[in-house]
N, C-alpha and C. Protein backbone atom coordinates (compact mmCIF):
# COMPACT_ATOMS: atom_id res chain seq x y z
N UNK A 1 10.52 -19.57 -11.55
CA UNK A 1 10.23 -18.18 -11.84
C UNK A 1 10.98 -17.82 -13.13
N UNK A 2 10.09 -17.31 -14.09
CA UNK A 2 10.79 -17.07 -15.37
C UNK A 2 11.39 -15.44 -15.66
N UNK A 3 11.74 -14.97 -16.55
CA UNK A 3 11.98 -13.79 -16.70
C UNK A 3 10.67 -12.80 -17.25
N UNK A 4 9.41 -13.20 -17.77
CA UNK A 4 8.48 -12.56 -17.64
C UNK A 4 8.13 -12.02 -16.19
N UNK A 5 8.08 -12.88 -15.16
CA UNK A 5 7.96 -12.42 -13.90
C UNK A 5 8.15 -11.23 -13.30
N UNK A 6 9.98 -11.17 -14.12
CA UNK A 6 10.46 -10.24 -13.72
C UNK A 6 10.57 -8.52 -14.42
N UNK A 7 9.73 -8.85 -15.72
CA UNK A 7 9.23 -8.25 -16.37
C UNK A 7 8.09 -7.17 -16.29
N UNK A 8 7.18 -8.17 -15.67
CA UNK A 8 5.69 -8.01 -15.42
C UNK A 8 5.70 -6.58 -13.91
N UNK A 9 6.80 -7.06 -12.96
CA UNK A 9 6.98 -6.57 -12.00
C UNK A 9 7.58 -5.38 -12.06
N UNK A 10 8.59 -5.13 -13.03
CA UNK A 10 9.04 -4.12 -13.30
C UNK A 10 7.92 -3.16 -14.10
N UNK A 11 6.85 -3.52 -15.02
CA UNK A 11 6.35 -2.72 -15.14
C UNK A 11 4.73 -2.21 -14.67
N UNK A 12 4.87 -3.12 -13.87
CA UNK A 12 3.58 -2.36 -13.01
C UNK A 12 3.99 -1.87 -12.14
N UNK A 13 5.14 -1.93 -11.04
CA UNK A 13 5.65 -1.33 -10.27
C UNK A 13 5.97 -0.01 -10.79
N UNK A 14 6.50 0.06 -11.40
CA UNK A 14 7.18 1.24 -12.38
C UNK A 14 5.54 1.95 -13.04
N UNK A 15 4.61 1.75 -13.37
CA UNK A 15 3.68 1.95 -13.72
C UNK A 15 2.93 2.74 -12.56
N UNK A 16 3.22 1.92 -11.48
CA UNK A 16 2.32 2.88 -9.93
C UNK A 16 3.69 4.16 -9.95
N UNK A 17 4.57 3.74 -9.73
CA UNK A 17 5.46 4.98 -9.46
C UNK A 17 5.43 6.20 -10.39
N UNK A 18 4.83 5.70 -11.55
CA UNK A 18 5.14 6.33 -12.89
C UNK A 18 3.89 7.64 -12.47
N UNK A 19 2.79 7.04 -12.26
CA UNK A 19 1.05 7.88 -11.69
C UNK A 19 1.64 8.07 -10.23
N UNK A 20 2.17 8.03 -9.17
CA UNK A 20 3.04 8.61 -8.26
C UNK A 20 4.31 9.72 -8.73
N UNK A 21 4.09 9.98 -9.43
CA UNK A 21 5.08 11.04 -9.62
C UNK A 21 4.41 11.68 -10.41
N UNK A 22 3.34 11.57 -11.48
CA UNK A 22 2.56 12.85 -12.57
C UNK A 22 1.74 13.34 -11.25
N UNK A 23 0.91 12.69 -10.05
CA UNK A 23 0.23 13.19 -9.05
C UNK A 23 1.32 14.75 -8.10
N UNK A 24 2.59 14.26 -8.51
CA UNK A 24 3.54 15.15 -7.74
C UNK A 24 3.71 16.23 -8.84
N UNK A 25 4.18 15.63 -9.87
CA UNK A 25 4.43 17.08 -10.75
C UNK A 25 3.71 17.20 -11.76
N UNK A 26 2.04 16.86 -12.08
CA UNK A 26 1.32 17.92 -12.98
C UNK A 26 0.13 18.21 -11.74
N UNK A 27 -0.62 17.42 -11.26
CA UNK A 27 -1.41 17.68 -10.14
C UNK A 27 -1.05 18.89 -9.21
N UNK A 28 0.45 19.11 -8.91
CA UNK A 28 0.96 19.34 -7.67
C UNK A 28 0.64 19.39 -6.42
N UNK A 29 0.54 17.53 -5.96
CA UNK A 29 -0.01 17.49 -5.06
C UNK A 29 1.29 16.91 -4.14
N UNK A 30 1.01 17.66 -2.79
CA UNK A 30 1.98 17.12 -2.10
C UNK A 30 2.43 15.43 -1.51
N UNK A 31 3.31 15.29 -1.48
CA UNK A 31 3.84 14.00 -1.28
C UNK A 31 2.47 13.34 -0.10
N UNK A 32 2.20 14.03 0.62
CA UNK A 32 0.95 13.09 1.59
C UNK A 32 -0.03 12.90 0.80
N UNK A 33 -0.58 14.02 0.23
CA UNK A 33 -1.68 14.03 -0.64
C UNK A 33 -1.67 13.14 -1.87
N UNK A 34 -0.55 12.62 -2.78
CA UNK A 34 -0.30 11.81 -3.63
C UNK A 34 -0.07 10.32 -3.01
N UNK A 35 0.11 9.99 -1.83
CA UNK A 35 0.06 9.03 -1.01
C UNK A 35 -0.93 8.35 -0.58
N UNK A 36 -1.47 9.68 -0.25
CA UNK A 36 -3.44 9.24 -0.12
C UNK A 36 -4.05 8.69 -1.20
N UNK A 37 -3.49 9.22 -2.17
CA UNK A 37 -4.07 8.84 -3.11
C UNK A 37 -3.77 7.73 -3.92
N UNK A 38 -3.06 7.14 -3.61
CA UNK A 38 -2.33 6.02 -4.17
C UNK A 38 -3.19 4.73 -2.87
N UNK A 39 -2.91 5.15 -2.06
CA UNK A 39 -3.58 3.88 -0.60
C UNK A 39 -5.09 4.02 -1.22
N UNK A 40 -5.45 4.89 -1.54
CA UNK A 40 -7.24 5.01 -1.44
C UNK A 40 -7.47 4.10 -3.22
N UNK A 41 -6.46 4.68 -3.94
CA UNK A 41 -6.75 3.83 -5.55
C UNK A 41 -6.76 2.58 -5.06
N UNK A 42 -5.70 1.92 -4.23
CA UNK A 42 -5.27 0.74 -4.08
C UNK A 42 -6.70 -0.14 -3.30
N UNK A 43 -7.30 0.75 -2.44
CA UNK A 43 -8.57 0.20 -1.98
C UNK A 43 -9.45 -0.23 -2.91
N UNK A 44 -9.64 0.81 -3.59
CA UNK A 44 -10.67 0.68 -4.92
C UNK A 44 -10.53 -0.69 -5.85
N UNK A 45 -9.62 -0.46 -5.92
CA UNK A 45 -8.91 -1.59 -7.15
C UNK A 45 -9.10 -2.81 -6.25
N UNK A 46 -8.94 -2.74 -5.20
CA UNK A 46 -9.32 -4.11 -4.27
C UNK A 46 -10.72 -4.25 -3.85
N UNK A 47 -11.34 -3.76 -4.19
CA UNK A 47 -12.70 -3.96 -3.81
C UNK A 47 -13.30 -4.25 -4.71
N UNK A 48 -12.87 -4.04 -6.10
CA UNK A 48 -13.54 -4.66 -7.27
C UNK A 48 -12.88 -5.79 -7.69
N UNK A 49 -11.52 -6.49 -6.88
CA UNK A 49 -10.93 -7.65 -7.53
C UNK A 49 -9.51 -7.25 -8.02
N UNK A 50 -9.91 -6.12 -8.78
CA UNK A 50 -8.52 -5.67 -9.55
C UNK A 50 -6.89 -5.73 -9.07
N UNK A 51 -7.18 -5.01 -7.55
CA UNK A 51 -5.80 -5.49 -7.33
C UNK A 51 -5.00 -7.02 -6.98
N UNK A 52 -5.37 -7.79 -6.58
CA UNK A 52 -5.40 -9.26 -6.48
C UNK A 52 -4.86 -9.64 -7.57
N UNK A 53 -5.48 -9.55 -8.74
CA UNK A 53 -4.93 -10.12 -10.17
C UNK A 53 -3.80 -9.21 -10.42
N UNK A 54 -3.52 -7.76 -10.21
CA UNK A 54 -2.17 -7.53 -10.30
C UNK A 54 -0.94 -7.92 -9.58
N UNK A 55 -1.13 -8.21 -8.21
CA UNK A 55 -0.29 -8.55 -7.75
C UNK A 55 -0.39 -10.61 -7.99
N UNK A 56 -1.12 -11.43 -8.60
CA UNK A 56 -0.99 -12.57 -8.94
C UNK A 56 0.09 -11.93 -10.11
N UNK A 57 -0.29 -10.91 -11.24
CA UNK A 57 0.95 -11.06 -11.96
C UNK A 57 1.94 -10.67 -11.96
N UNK A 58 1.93 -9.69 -11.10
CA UNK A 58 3.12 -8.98 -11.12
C UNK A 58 4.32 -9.06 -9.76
N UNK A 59 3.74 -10.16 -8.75
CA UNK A 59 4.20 -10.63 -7.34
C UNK A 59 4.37 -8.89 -6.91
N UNK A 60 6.12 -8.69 -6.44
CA UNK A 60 5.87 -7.49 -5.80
C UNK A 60 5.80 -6.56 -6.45
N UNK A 61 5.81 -6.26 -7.99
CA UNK A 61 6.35 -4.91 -8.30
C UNK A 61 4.35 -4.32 -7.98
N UNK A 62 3.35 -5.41 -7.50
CA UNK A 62 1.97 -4.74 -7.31
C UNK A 62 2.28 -4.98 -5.64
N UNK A 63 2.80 -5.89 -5.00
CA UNK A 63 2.77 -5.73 -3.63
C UNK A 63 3.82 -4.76 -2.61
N UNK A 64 4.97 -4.68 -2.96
CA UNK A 64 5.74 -3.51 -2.55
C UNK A 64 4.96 -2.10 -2.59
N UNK A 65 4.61 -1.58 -3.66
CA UNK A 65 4.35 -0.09 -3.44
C UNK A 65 2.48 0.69 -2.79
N UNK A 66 3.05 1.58 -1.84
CA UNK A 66 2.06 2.04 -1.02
C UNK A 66 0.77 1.56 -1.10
N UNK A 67 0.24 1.42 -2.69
CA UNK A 67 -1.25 1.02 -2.52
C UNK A 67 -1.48 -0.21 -2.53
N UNK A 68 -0.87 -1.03 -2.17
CA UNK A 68 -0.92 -2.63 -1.65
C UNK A 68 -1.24 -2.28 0.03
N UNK A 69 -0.65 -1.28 0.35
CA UNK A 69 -1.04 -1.18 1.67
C UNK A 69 -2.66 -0.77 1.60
N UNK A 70 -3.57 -0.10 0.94
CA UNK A 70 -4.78 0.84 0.97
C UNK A 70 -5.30 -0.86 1.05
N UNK A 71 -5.26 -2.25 -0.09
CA UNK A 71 -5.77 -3.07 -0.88
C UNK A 71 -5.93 -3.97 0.24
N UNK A 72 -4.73 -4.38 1.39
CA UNK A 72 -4.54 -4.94 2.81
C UNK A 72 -5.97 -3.99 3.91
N UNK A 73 -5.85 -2.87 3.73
CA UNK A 73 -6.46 -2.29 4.71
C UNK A 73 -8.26 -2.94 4.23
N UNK A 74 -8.35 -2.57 3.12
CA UNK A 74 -9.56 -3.16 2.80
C UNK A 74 -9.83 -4.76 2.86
N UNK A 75 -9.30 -5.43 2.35
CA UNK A 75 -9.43 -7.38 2.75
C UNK A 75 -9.18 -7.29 4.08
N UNK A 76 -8.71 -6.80 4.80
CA UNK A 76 -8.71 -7.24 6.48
C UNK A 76 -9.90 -6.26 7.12
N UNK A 77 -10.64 -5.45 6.45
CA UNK A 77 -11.53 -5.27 7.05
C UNK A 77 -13.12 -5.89 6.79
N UNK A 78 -13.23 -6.28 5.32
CA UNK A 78 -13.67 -6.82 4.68
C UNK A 78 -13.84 -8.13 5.50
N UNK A 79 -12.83 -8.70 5.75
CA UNK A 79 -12.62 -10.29 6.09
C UNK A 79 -13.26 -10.07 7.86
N UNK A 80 -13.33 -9.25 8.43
CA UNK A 80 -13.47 -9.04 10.03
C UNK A 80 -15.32 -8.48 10.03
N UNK A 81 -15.26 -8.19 9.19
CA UNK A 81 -16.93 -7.40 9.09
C UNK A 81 -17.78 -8.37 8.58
N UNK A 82 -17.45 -9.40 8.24
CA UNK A 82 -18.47 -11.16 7.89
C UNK A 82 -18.00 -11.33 9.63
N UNK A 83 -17.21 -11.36 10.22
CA UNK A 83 -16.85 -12.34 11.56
C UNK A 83 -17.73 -11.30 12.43
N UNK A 84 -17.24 -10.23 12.50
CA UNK A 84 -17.78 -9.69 13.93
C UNK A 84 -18.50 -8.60 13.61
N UNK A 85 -19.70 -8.15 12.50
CA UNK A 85 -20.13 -7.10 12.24
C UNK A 85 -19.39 -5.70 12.06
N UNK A 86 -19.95 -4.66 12.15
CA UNK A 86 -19.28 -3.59 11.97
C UNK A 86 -17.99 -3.41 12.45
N UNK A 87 -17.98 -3.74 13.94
CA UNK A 87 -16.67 -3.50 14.64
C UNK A 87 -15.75 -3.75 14.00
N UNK A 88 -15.81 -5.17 13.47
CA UNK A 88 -14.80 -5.61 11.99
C UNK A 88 -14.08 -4.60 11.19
N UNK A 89 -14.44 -3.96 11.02
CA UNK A 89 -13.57 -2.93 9.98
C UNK A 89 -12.86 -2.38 10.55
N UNK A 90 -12.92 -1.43 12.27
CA UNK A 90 -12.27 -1.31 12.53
C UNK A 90 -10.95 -2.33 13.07
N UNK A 91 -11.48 -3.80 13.43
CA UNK A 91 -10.50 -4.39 14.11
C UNK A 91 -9.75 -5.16 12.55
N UNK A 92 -10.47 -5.11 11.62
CA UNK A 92 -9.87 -5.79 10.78
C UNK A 92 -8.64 -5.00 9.82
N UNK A 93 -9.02 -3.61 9.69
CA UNK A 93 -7.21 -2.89 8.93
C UNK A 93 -6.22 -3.19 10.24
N UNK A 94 -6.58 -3.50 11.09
CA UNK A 94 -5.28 -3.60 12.78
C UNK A 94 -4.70 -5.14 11.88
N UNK A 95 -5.82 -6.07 12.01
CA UNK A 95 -5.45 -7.32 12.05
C UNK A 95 -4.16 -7.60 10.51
N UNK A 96 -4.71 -6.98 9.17
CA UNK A 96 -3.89 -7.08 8.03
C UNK A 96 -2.79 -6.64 8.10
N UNK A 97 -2.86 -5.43 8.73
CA UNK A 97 -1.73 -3.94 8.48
C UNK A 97 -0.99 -4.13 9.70
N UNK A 98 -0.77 -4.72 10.83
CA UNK A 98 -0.73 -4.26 11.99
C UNK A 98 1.23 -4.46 12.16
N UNK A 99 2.08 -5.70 10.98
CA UNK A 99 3.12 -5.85 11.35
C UNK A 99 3.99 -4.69 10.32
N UNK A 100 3.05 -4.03 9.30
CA UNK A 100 4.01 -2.64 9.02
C UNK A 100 4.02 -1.50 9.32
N UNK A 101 2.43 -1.67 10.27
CA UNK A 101 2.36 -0.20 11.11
C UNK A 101 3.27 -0.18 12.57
N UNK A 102 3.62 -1.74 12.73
CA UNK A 102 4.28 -1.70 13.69
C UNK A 102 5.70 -1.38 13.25
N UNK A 103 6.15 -1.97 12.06
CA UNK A 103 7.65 -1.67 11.87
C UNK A 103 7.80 -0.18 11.82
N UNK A 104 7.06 0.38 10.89
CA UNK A 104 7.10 2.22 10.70
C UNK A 104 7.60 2.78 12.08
N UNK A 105 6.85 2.30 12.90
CA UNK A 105 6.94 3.24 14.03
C UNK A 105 8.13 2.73 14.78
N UNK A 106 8.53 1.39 14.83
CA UNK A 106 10.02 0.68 15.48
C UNK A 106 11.09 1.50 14.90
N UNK A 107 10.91 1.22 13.12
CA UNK A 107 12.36 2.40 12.42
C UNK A 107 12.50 3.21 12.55
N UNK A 108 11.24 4.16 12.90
CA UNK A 108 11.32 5.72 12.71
C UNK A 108 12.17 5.79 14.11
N UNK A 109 11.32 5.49 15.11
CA UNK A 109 11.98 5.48 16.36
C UNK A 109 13.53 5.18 16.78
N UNK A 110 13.76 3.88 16.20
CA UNK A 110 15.71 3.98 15.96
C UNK A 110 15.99 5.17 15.31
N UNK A 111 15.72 5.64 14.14
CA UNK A 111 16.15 6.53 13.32
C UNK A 111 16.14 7.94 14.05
N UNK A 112 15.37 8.04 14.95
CA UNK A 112 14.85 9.08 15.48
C UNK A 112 16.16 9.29 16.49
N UNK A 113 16.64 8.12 17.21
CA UNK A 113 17.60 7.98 18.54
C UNK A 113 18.64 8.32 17.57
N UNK A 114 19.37 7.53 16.28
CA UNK A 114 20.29 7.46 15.92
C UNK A 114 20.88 8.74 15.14
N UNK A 115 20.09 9.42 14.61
CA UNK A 115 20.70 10.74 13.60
C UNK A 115 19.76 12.14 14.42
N UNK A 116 20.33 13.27 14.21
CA UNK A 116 20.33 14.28 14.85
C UNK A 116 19.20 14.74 14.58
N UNK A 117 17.75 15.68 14.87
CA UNK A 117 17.35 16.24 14.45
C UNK A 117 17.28 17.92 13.27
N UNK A 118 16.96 18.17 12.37
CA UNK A 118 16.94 19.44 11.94
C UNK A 118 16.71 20.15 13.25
N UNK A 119 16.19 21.77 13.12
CA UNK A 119 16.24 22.67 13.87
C UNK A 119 14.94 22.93 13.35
């Protein structure tokens, strides 16, 4: 692994965060709503190929941030809807997504036991 690598990653990563934050402060769209919108780009971009080749170049700084998750939801449904027809789509975002939808809800849940609630 060379130092372009680490290059490449820093600025596409930094590049999604960069359009994650003008969505927050010229759009003013709220943090869910700029989220959505980042998972739903990330679909797009995977359905035409696009995201694949970013994350070939850029390893995580394209696979870490949110819309790698939208890009997963689409190839695992994609990939389940050739196997088992329609149902596929639904069983196929479970099958891609299923070990960070599971962590979300494991952390939140410690986090939830461990620190106090607001009021």
């Amino acid at each position: 692994m060379d130092m372009t690598t680490f290059i490449w990653a820093f600025l596409v990563g930094g590049a999604i965060c960069v359009i994650g934050q003008l969505l927050l402060d010229v759009l003013k769209l709220t943090p869910a709503h700029a989220m959505c919108v980042l998972v739903v780009a990330g679909a797009i971009l995977g359905g035409f190929g696009i995201y694949d080749q970013l994350v070939e170049l850029a390893g995580a700084g394209a696979s870490v941030p949110i819309s790698s998750f939208g890009n997963s939801l689409l190839k695992g449904a994609l990939e389940e809807i050739e196997v088992h027809g329609l149902i596929g789509v639904i069983t196929g975002i479970f099958s891609m997504t299923s070990a960070g939808i599971s962590a979300a809800i494991i952390f939140s849940f410690i986090g939830a036991l461990i620190f106090k609630p607001r009021n």
